[in-house]
Protein backbone atom coordinates (compact mmCIF):
# COMPACT_ATOMS: atom_id res chain seq x y z
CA UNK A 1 -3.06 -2.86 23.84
CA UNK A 2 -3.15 -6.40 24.89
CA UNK A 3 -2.00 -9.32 23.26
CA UNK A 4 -5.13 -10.47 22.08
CA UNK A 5 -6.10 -6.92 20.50
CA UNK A 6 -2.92 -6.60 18.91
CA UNK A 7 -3.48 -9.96 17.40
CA UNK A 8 -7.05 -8.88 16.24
CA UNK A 9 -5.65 -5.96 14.72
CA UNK A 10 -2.98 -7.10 13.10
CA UNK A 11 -5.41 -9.78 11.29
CA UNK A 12 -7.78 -6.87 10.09
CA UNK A 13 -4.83 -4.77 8.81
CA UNK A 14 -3.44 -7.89 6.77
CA UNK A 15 -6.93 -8.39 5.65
CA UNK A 16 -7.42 -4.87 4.20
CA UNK A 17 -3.56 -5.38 2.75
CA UNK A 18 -5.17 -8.32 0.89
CA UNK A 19 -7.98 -6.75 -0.65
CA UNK A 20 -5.17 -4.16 -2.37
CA UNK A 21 -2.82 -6.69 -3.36
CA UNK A 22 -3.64 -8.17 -6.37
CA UNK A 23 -3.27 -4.37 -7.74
CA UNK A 24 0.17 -4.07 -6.41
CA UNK A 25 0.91 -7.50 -7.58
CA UNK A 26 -0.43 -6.76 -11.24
CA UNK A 27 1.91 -4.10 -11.78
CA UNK A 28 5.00 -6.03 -10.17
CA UNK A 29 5.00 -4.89 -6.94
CA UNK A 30 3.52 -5.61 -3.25
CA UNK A 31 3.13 -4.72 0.63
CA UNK A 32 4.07 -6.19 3.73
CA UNK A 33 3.14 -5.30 7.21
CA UNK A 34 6.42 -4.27 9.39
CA UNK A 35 4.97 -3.13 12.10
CA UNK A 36 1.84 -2.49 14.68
CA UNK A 37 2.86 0.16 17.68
CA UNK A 38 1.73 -0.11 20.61
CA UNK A 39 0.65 3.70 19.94
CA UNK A 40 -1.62 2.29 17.22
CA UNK A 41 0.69 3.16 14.11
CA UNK A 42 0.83 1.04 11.19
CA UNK A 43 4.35 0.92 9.68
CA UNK A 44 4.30 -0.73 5.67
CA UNK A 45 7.42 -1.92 3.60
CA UNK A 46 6.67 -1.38 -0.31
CA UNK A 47 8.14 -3.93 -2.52
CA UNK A 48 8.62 -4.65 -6.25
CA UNK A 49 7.90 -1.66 -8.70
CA UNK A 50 6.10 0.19 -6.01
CA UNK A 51 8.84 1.01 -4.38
CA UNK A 52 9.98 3.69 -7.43
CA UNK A 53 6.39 3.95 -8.80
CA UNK A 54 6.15 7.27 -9.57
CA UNK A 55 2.75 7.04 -8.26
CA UNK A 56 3.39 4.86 -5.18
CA UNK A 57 2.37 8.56 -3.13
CA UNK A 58 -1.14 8.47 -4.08
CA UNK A 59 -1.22 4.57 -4.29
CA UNK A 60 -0.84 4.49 -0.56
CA UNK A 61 -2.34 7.21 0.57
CA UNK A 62 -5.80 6.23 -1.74
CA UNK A 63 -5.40 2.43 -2.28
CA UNK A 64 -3.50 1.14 1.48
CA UNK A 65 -3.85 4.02 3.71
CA UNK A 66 -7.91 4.28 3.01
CA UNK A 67 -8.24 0.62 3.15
CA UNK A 68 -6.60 0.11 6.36
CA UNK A 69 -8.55 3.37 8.30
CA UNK A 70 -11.76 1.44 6.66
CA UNK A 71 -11.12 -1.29 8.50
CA UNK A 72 -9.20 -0.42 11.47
CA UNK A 73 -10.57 2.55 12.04
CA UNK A 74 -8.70 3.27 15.67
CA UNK A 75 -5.25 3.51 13.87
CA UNK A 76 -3.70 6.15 14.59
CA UNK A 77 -1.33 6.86 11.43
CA UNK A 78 -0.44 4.58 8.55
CA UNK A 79 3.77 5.29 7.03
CA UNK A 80 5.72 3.65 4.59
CA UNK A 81 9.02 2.55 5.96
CA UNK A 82 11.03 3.03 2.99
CA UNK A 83 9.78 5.47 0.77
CA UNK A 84 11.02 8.74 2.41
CA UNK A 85 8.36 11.04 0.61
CA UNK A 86 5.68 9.16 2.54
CA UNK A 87 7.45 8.74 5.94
């Protein structure tokens, strides 16, 4: 992936981490992109209260995981960073 894709992609992704957001955010917690491979895998750091959420499983998997493939639909695979059930 070239420079310029990598930047496209990286724009969509944050763009589809936007649209969840203000969900995480109204229940004290948040997302941040860590990291775009070159192998097309998505790496996510959850922050605040969805960190321990005992829901934070199917709030990634339905809520940032769905909304990334929707618009990036080439990635690959979409992981959380720091919650080990979802790694």
């Amino acid at each position: 992936m070239d420079a310029n894709q990598r930047e496209k992609t990286e724009v969509l992704i944050e763009q589809a981490l936007e649209s969840v957001r203000p969900y995480l955010k109204a229940d004290g917690g948040d997302v941040k992109l860590v990291e775009l491979t070159d192998e097309l895998v998505v790496r996510l750091e959850l922050m605040g209260s969805c960190q321990s959420c005992p829901m934070n499983v199917m709030t990634f998997r339905a809520g940032l995981e769905d909304a990334i493939r929707k618009a990036v639909p080439h990635v690959q695979r979409v992981e959380a960073v720091n919650v080990a059930a979802l790694a």
